[in-house]
N, C-alpha and C. Protein backbone atom coordinates (compact mmCIF):
# COMPACT_ATOMS: atom_id res chain seq x y z
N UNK A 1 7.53 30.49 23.20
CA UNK A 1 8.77 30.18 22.54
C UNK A 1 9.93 30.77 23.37
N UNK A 2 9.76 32.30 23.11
CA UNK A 2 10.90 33.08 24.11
C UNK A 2 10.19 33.11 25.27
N UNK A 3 10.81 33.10 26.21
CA UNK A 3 9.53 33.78 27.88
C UNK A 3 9.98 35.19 27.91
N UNK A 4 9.80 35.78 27.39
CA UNK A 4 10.28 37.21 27.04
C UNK A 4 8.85 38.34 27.43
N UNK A 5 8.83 38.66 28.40
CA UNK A 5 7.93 39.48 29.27
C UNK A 5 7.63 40.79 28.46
N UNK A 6 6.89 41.88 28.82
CA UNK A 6 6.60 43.23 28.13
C UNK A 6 8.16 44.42 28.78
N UNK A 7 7.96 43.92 29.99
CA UNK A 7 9.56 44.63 29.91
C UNK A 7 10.75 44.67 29.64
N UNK A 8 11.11 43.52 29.43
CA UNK A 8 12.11 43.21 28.96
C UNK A 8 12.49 43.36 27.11
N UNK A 9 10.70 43.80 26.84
CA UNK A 9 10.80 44.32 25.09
C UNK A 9 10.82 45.72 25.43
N UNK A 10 10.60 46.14 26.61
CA UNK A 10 10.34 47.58 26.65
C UNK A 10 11.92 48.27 27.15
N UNK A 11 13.00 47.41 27.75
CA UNK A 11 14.00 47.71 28.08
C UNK A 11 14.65 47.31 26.79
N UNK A 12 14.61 46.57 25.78
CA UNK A 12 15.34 46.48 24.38
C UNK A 12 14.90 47.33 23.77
N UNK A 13 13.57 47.85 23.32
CA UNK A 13 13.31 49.14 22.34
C UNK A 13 13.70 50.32 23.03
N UNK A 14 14.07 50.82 24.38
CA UNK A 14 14.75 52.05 25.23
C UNK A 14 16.17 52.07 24.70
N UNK A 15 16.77 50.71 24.62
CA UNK A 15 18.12 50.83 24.06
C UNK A 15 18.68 50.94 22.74
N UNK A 16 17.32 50.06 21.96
CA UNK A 16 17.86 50.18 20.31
C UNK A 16 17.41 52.02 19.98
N UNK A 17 16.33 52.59 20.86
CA UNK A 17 16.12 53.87 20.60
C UNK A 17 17.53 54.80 20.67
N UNK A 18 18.26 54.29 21.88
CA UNK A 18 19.12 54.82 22.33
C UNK A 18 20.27 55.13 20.80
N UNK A 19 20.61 53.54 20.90
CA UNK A 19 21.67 53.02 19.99
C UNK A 19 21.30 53.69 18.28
N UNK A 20 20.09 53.54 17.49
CA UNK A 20 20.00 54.08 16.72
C UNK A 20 19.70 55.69 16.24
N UNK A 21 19.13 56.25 17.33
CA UNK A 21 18.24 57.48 17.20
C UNK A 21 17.04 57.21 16.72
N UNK A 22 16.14 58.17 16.85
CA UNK A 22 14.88 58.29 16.62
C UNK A 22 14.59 58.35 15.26
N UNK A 23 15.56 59.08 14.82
CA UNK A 23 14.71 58.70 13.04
C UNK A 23 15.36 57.44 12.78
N UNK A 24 16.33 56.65 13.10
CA UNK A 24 16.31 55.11 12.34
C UNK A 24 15.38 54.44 12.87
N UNK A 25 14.40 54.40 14.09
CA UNK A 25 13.97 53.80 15.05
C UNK A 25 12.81 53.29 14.35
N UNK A 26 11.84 53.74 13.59
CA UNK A 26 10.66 53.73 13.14
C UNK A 26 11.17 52.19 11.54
N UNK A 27 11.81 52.78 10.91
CA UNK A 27 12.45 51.58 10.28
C UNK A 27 13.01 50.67 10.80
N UNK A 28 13.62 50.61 11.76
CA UNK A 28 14.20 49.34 12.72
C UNK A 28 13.32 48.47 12.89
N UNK A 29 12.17 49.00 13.36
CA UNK A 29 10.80 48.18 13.69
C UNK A 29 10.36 47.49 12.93
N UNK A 30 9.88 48.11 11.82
CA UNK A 30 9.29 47.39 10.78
C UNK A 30 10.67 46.52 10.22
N UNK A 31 11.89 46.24 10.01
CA UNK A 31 12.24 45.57 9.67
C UNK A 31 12.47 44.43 10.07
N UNK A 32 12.72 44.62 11.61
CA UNK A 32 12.95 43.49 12.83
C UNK A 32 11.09 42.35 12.48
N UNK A 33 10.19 43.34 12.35
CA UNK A 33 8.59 42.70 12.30
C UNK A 33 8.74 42.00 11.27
N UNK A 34 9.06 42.37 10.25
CA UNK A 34 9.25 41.92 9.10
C UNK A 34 9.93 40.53 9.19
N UNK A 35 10.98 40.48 10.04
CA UNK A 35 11.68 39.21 9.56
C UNK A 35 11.25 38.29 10.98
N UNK A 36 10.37 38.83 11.90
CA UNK A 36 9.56 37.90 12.76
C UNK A 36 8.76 37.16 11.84
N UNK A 37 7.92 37.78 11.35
CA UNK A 37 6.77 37.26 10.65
C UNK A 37 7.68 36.23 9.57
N UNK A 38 8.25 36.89 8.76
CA UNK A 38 8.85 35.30 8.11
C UNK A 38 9.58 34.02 8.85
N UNK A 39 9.81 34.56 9.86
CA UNK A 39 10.51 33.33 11.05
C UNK A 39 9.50 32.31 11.56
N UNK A 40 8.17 33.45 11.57
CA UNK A 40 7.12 32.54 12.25
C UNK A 40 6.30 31.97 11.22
N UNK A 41 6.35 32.27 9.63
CA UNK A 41 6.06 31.61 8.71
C UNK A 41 6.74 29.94 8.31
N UNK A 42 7.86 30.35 8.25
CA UNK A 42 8.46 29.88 8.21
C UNK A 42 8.43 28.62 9.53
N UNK A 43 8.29 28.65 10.20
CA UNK A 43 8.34 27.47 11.44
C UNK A 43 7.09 27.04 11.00
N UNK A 44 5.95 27.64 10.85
CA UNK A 44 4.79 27.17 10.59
C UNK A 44 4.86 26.13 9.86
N UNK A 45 5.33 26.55 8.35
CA UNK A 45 5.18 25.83 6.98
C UNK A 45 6.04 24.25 7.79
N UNK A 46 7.07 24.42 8.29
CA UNK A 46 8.13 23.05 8.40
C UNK A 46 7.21 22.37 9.68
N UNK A 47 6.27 22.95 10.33
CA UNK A 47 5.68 22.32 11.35
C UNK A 47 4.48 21.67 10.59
N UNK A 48 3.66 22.05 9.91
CA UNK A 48 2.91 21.41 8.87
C UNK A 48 3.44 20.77 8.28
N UNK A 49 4.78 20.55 7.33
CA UNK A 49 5.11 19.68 6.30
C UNK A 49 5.68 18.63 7.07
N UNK A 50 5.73 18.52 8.49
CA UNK A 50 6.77 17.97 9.52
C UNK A 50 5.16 16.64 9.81
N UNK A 51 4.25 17.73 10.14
CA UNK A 51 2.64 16.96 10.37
C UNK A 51 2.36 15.52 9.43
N UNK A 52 2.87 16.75 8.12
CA UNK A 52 2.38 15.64 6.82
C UNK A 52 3.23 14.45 6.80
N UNK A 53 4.27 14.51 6.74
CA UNK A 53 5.23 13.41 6.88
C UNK A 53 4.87 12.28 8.08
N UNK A 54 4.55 12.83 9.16
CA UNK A 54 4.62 12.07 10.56
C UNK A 54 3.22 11.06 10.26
N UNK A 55 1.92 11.94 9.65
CA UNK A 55 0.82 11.01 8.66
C UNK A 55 1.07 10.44 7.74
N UNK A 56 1.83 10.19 6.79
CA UNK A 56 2.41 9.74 5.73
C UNK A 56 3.19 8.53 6.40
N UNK A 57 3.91 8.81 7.64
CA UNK A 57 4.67 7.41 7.90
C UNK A 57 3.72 6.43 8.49
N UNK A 58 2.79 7.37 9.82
CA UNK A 58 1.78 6.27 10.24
C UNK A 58 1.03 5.36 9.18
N UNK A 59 0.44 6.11 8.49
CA UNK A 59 -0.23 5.68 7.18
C UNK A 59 0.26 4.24 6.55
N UNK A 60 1.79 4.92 6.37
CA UNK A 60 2.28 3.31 5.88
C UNK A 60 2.67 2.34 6.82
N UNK A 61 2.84 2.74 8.11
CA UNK A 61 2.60 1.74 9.34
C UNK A 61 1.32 0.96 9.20
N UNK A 62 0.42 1.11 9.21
CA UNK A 62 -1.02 0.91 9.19
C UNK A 62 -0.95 -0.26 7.80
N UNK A 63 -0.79 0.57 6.91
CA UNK A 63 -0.60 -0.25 5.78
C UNK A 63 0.10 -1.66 5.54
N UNK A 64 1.23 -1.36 5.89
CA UNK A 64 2.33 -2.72 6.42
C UNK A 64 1.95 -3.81 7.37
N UNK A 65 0.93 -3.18 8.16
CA UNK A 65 0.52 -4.07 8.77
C UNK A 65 -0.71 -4.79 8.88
N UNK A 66 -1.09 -4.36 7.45
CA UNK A 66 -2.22 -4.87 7.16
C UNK A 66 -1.98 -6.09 6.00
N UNK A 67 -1.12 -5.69 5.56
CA UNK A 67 -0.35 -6.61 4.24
C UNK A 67 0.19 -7.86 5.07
N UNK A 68 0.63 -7.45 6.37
CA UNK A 68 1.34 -8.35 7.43
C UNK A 68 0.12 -9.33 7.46
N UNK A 69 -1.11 -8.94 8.09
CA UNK A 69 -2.11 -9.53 8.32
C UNK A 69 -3.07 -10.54 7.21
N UNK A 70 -2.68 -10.05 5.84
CA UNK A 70 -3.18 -9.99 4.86
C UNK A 70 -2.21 -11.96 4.68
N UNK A 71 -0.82 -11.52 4.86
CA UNK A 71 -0.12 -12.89 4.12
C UNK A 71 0.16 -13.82 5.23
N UNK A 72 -0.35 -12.79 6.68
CA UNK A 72 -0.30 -14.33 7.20
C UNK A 72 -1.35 -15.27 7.30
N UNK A 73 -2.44 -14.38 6.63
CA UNK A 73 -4.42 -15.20 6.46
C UNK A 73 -3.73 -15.93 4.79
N UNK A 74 -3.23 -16.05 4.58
CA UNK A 74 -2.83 -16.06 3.15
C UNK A 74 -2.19 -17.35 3.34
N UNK A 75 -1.17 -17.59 4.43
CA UNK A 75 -0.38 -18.61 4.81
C UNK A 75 -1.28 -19.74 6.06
N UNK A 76 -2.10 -19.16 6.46
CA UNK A 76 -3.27 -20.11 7.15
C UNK A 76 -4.40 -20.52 5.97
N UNK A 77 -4.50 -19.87 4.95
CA UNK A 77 -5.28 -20.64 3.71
C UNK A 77 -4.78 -21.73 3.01
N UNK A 78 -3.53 -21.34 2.84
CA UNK A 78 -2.70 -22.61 1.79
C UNK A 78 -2.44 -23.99 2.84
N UNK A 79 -2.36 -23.24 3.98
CA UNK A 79 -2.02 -24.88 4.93
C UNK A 79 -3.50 -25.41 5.32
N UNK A 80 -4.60 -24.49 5.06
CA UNK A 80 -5.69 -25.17 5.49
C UNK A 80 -6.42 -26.53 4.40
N UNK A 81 -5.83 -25.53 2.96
CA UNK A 81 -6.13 -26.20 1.53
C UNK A 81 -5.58 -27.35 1.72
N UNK A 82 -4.14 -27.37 1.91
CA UNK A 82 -2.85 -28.65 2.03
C UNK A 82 -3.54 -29.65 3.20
N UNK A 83 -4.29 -29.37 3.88
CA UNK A 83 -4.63 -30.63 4.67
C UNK A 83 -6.17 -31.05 4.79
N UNK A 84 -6.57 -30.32 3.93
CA UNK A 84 -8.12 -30.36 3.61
C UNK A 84 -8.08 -32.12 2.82
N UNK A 85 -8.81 -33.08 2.68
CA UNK A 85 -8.50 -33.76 1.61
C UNK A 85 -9.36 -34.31 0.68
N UNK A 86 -9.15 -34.44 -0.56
CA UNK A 86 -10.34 -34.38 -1.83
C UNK A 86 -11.67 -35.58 -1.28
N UNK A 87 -12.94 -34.60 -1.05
CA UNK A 87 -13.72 -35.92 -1.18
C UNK A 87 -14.06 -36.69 -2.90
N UNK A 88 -14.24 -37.72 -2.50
CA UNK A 88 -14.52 -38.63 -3.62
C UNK A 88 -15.80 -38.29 -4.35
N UNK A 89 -15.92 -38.16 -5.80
CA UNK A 89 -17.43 -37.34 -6.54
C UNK A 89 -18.69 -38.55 -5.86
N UNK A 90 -19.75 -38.20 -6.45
CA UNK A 90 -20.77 -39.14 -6.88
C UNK A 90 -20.46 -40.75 -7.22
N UNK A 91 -20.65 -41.73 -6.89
CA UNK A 91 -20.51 -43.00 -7.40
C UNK A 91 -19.31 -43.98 -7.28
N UNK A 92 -18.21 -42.82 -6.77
CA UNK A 92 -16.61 -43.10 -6.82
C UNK A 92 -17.03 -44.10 -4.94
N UNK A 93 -15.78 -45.03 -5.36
CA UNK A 93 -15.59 -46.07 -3.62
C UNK A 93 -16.05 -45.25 -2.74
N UNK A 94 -15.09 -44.13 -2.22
CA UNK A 94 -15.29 -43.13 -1.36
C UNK A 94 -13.90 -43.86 -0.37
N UNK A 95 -13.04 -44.42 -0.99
CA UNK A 95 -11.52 -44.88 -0.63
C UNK A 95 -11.03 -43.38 -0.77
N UNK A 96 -10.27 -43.40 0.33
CA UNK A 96 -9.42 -41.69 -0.22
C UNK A 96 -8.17 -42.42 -0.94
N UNK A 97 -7.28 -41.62 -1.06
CA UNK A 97 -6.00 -42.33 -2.15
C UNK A 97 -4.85 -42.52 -1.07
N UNK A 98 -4.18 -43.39 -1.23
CA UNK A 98 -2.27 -43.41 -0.48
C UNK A 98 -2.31 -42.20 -0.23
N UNK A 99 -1.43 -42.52 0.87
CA UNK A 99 -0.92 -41.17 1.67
C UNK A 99 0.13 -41.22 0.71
N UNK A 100 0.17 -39.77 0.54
CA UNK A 100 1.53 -39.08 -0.37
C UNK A 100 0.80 -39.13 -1.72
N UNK A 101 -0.34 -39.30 -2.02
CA UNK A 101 -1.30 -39.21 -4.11
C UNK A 101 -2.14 -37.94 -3.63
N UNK A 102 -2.19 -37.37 -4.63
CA UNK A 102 -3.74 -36.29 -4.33
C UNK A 102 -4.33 -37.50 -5.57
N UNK A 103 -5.29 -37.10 -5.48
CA UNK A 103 -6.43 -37.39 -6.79
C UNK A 103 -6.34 -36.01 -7.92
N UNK A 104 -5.76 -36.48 -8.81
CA UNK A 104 -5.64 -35.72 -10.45
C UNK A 104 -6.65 -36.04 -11.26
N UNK A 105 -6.61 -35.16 -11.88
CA UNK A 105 -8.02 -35.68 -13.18
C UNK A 105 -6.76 -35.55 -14.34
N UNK A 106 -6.76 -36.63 -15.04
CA UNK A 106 -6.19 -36.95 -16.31
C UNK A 106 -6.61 -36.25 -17.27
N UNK A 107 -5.17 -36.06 -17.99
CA UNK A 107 -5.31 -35.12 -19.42
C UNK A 107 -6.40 -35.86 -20.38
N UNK A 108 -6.68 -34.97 -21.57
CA UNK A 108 -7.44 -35.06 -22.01
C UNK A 108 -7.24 -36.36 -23.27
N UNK A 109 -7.92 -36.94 -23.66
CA UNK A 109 -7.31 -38.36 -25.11
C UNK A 109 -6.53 -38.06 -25.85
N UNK A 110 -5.24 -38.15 -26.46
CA UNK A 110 -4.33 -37.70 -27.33
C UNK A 110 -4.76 -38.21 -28.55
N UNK A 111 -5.44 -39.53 -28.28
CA UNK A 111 -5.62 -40.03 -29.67
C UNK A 111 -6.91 -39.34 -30.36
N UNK A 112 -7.92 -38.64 -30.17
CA UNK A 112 -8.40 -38.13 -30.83
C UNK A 112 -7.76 -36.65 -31.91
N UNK A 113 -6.54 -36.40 -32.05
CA UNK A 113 -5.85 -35.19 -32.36
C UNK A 113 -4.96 -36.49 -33.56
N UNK A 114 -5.06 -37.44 -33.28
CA UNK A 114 -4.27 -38.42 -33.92
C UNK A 114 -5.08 -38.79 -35.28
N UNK A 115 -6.43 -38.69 -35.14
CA UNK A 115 -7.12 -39.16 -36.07
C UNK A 115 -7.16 -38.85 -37.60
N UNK A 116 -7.62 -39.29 -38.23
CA UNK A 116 -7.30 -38.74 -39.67
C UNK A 116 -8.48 -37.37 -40.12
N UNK A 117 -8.25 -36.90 -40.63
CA UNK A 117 -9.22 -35.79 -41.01
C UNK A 117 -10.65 -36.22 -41.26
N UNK A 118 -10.86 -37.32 -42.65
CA UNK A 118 -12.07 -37.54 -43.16
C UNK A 118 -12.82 -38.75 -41.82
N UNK A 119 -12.33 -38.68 -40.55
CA UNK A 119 -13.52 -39.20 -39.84
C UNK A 119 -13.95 -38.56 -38.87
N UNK A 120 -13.85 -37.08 -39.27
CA UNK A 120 -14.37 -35.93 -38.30
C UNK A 120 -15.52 -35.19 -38.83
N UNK A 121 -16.54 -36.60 -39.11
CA UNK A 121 -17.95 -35.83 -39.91
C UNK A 121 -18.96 -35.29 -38.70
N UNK A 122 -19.41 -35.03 -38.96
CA UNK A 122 -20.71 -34.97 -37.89
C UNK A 122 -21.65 -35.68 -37.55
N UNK A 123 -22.14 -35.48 -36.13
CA UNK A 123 -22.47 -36.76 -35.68
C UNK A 123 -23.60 -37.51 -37.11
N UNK A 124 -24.25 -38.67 -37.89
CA UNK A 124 -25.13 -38.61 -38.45
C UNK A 124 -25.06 -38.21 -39.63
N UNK A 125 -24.22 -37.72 -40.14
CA UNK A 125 -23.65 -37.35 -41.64
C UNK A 125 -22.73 -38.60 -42.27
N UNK A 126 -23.34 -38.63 -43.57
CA UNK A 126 -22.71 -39.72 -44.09
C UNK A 126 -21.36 -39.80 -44.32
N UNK A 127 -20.66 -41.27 -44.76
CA UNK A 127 -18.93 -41.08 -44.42
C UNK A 127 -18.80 -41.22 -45.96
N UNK A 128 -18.02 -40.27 -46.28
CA UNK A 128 -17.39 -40.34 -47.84
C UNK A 128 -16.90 -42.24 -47.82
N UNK A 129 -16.85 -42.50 -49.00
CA UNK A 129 -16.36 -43.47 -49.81
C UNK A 129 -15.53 -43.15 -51.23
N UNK A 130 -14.15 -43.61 -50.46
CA UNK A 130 -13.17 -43.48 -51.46
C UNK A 130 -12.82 -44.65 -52.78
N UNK A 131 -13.30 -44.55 -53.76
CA UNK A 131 -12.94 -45.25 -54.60
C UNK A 131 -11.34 -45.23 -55.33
């Protein structure tokens, strides 16, 4: 971090000895250590939470580009569907339809919902007679 050699700590503690005296000297130390160690805690923790983040973004790089991959297989399905074209069932011509028709299957009989109640017997069950 610092390039800070053994002498050059040994020519700063000759002077803070100097500058404080010998009895502040022993507390100097430990306080200066003291607030190394939280400096170097401290860089630690933001270099880890710095880690987590930098994984957290790749992560969603990765991700994004899988979703990328995901809708453009998504957009080669629907155009493959769109030009695929209906074969004809069992028994049918086997004519495909006008260009511009798909083949629909028609709704279901309306007129059976139309019917009157009393001719919804079962199959083989006798039919009332209204006198």
């Amino acid at each position: 971090m610092f390039d800070i050699g053994f002498w050059e700590l040994a020519v700063i503690a000759v002077v803070a000895l100097l500058v404080v005296g010998p009895e502040e000297f022993p507390a100097l130390v430990r306080t200066a250590s003291s607030w190394l160690r939280k400096i170097r805690a401290f860089i630690q923790d933001a270099r880890s939470e710095l880690e987590q983040e930098v994984n957290k973004a790749e992560e969603l790089k990765r991700l994004v580009e899988k979703e990328t991959e995901i809708a453009r297989l998504h957009e080669i399905i629907d155009e493959a569907n769109s030009s695929i074209a209906v074969k004809p069932a069992a028994g049918q011509t086997g004519q495909s339809p006008p260009a511009g028709e798909e083949h629909r299957i028609a709704p279901p009989d309306s007129s059976a919902a139309s019917r009157p109640a009393d001719s919804e017997q079962p199959h083989g069950a006798p039919k009332k007679i209204s006198s």
